[in-house]
N, C-alpha and C. Protein backbone atom coordinates (compact mmCIF):
# COMPACT_ATOMS: atom_id res chain seq x y z
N UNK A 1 85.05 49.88 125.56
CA UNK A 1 84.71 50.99 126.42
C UNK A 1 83.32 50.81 127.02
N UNK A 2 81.96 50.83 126.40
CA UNK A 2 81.09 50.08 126.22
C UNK A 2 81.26 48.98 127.76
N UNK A 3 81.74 48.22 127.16
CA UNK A 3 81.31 46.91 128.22
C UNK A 3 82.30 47.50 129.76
N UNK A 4 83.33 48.30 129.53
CA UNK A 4 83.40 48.44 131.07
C UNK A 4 83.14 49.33 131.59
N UNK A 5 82.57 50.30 130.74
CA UNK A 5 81.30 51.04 131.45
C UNK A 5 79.95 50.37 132.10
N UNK A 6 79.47 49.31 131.49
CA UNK A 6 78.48 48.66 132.05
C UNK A 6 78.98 47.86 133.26
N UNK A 7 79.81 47.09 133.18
CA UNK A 7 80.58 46.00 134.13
C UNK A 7 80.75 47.36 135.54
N UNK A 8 81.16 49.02 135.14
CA UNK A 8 81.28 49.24 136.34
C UNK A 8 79.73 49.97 137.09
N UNK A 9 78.97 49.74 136.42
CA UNK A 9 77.67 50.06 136.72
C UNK A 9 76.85 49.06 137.34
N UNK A 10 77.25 47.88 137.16
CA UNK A 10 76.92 46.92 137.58
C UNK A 10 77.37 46.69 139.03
N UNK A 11 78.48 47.05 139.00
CA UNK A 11 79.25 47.06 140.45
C UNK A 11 78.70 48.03 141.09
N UNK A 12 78.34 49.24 140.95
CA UNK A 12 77.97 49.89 141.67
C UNK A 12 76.16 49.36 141.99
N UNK A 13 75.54 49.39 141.77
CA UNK A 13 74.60 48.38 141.74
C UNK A 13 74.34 47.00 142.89
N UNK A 14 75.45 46.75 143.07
CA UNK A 14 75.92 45.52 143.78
C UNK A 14 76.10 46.07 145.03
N UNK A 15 77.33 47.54 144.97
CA UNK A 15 77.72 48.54 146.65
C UNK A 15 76.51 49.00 146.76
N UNK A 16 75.76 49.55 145.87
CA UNK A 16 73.93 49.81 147.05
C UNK A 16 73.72 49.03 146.80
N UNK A 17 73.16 48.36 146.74
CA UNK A 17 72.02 47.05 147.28
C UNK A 17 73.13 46.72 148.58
N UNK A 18 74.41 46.50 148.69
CA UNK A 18 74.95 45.95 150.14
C UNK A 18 74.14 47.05 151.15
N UNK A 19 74.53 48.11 150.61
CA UNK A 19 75.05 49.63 151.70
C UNK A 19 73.38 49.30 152.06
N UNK A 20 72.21 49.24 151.69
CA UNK A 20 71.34 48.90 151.62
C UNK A 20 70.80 48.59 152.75
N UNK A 21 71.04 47.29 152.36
CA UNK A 21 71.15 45.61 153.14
C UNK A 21 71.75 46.11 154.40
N UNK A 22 73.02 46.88 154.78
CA UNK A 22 73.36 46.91 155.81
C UNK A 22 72.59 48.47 156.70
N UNK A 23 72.59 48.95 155.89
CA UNK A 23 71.66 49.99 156.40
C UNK A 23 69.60 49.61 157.07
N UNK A 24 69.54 48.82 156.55
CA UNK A 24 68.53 47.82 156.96
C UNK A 24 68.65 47.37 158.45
N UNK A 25 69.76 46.42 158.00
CA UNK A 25 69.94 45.48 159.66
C UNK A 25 70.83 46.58 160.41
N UNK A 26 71.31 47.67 160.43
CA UNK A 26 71.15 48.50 161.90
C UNK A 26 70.64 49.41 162.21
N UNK A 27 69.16 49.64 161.05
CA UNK A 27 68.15 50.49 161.57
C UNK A 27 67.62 49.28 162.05
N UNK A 28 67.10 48.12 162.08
CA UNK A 28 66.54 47.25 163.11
C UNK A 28 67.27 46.81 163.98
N UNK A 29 68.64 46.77 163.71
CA UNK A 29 68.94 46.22 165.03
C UNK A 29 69.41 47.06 166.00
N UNK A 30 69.32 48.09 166.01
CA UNK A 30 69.32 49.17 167.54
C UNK A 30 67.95 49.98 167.79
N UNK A 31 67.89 49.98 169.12
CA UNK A 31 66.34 50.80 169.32
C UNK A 31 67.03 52.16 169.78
N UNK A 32 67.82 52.26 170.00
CA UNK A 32 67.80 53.83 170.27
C UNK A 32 68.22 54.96 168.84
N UNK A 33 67.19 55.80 169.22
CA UNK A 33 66.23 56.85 168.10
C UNK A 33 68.08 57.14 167.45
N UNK A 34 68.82 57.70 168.44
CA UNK A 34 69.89 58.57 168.07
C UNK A 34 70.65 57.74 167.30
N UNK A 35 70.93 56.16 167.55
CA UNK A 35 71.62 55.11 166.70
C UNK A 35 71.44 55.29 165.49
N UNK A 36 69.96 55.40 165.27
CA UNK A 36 69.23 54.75 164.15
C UNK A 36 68.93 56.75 163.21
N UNK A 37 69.45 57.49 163.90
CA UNK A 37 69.61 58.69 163.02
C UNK A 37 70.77 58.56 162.86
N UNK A 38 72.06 58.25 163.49
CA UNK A 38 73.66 58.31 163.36
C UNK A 38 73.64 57.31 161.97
N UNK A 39 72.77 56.32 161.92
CA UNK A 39 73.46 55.52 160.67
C UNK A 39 72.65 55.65 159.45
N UNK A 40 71.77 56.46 159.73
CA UNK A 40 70.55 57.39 158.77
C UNK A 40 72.08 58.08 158.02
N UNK A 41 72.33 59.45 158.78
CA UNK A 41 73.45 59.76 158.43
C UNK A 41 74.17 59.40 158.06
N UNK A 42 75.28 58.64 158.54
CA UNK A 42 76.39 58.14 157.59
C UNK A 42 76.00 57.58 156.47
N UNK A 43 74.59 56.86 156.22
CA UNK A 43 74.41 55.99 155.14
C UNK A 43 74.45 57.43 153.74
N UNK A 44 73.53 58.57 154.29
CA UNK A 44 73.64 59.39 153.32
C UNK A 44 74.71 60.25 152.84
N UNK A 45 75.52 60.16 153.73
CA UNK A 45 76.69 60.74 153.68
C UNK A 45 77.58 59.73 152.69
N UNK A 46 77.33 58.46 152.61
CA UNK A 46 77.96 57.63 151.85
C UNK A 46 77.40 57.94 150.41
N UNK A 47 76.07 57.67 150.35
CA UNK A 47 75.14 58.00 149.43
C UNK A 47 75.73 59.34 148.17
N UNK A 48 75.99 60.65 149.25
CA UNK A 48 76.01 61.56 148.27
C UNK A 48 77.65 61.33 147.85
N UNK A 49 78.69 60.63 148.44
CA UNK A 49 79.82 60.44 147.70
C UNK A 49 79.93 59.66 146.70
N UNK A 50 79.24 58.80 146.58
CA UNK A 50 79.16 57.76 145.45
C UNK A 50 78.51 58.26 144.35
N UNK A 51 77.46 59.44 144.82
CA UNK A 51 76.55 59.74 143.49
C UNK A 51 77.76 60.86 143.00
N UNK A 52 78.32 61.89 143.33
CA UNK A 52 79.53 62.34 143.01
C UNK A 52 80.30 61.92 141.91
N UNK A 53 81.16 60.19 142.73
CA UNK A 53 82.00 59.73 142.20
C UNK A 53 80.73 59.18 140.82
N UNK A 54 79.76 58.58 140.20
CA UNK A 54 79.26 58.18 139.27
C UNK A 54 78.99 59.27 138.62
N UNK A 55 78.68 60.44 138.69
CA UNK A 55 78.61 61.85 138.05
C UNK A 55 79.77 61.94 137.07
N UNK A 56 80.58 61.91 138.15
CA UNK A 56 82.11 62.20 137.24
C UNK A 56 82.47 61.53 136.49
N UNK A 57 81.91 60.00 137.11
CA UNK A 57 82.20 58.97 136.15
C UNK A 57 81.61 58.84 134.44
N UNK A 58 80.71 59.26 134.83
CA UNK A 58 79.47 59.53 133.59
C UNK A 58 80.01 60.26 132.79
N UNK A 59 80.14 61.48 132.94
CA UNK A 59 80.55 62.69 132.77
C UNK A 59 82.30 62.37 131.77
N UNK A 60 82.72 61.59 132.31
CA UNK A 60 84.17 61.18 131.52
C UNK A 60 83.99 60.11 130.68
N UNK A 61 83.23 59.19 130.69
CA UNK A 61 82.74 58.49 129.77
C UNK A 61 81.99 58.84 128.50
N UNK A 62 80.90 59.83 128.93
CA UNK A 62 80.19 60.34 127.93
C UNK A 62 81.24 61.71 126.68
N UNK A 63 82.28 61.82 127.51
CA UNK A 63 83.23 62.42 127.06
C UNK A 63 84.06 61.64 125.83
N UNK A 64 84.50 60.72 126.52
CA UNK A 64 85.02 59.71 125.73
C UNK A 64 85.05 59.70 124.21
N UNK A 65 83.22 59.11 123.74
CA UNK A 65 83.67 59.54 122.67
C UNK A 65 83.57 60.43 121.60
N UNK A 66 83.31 61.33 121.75
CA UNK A 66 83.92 62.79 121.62
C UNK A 66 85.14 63.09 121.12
N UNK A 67 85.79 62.70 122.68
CA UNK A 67 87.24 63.15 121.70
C UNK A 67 87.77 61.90 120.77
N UNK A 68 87.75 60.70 121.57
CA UNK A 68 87.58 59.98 119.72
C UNK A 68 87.44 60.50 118.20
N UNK A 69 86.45 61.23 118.31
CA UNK A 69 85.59 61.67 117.12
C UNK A 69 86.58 63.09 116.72
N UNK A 70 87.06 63.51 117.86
CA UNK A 70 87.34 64.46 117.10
C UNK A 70 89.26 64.49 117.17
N UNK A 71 89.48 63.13 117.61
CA UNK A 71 91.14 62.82 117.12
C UNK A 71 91.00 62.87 115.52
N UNK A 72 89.83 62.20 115.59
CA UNK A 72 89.67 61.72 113.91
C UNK A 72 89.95 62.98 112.86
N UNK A 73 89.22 64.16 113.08
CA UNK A 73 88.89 65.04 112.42
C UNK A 73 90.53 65.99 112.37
N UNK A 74 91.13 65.94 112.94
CA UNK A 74 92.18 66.53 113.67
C UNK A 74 93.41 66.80 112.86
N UNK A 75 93.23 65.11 112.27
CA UNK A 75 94.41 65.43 111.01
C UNK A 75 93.96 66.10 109.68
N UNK A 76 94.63 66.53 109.30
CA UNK A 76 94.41 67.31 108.40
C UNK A 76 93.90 66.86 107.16
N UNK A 77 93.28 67.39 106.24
CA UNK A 77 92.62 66.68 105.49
C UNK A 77 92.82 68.01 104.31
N UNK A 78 93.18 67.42 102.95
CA UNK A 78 93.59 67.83 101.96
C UNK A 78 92.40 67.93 101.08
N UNK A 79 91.60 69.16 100.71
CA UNK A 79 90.77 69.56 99.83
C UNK A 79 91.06 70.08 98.44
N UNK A 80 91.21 69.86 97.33
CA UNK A 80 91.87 70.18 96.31
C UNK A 80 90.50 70.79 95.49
N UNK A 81 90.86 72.04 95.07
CA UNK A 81 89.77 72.65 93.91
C UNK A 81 89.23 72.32 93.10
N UNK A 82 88.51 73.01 92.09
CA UNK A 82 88.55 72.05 90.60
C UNK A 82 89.05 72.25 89.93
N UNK A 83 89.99 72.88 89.65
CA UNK A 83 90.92 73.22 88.95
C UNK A 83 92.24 72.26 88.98
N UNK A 84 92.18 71.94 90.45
CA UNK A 84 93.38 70.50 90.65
C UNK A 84 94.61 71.36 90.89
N UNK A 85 95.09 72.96 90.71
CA UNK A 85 95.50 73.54 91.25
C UNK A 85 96.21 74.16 92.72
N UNK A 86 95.22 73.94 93.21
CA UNK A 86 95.66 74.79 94.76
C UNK A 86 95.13 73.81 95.76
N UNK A 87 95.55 73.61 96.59
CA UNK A 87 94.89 72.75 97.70
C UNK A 87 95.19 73.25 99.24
N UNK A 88 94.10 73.34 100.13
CA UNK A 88 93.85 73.58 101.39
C UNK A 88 93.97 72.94 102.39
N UNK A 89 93.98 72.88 103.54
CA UNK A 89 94.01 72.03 104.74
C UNK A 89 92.62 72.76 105.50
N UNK A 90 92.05 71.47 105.68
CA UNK A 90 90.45 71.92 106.91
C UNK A 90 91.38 72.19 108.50
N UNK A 91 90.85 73.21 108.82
CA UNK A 91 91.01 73.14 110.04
C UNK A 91 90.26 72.18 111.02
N UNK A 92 90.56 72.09 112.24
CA UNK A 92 89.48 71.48 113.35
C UNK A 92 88.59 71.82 113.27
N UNK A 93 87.93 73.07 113.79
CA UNK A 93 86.75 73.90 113.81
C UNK A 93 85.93 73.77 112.12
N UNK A 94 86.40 73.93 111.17
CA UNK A 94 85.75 73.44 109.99
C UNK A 94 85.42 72.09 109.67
N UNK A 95 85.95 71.18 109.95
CA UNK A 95 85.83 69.38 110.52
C UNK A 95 84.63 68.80 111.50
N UNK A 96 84.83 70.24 112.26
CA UNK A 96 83.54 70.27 113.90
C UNK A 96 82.70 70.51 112.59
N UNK A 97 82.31 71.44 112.64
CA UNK A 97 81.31 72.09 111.56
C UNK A 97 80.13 71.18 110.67
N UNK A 98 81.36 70.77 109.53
CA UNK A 98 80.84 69.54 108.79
C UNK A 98 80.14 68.33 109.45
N UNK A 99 81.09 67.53 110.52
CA UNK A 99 80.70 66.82 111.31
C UNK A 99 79.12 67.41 112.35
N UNK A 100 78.84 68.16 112.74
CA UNK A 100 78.20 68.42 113.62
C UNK A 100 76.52 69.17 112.08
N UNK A 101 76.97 69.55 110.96
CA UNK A 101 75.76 69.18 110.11
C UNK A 101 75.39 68.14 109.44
N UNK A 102 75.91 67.21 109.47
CA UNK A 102 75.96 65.63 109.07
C UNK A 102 74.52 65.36 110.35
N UNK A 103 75.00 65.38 111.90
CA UNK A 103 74.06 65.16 112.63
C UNK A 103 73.07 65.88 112.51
């Protein structure tokens, strides 16, 4: 998970520095003001979709493992007294609990 989270960070990394690069050579290569605001624009207009799409991206990754952690906790888990008598099942929310005073 790990590595293709990085591998796609890397790529993105790679689309700016192009978007960049090309945003470069046609603010120099047109002299007229309005050109060179039209691709001002679109460049940012590109800009705020990508930061979007990496938001979300983030955002579901950092999710990730989470619910990992808490497939884990999920099954049920058999607590027996001391008596050896009676035995319980943890719920989720009591699993969260434990888990989250450990940290």
């Amino acid at each position: 998970m790990r590595l293709e989270a990085n591998w796609r960070w890397f790529e993105q990394i790679q689309v700016e520095s192009n978007e960049a690069w090309e945003l470069f050579r046609m603010f120099n290569s047109t002299a007229s003001v309005a050109e060179k605001v039209t691709a001002l624009q679109d460049w940012a207009k590109g800009v705020t979709a990508r930061s979007a799409n990496d938001a979300t991206y983030a955002i579901e990754t950092a999710r990730s493992p989470g619910t990992i952690e808490l497939n884990l906790f999920a099954r049920k888990i058999i607590d027996v007294d001391e008596s050896g008598l009676t035995c319980r099942h943890a719920t989720l929310q009591s699993a969260q609990r434990t888990a989250s005073a450990k940290r």
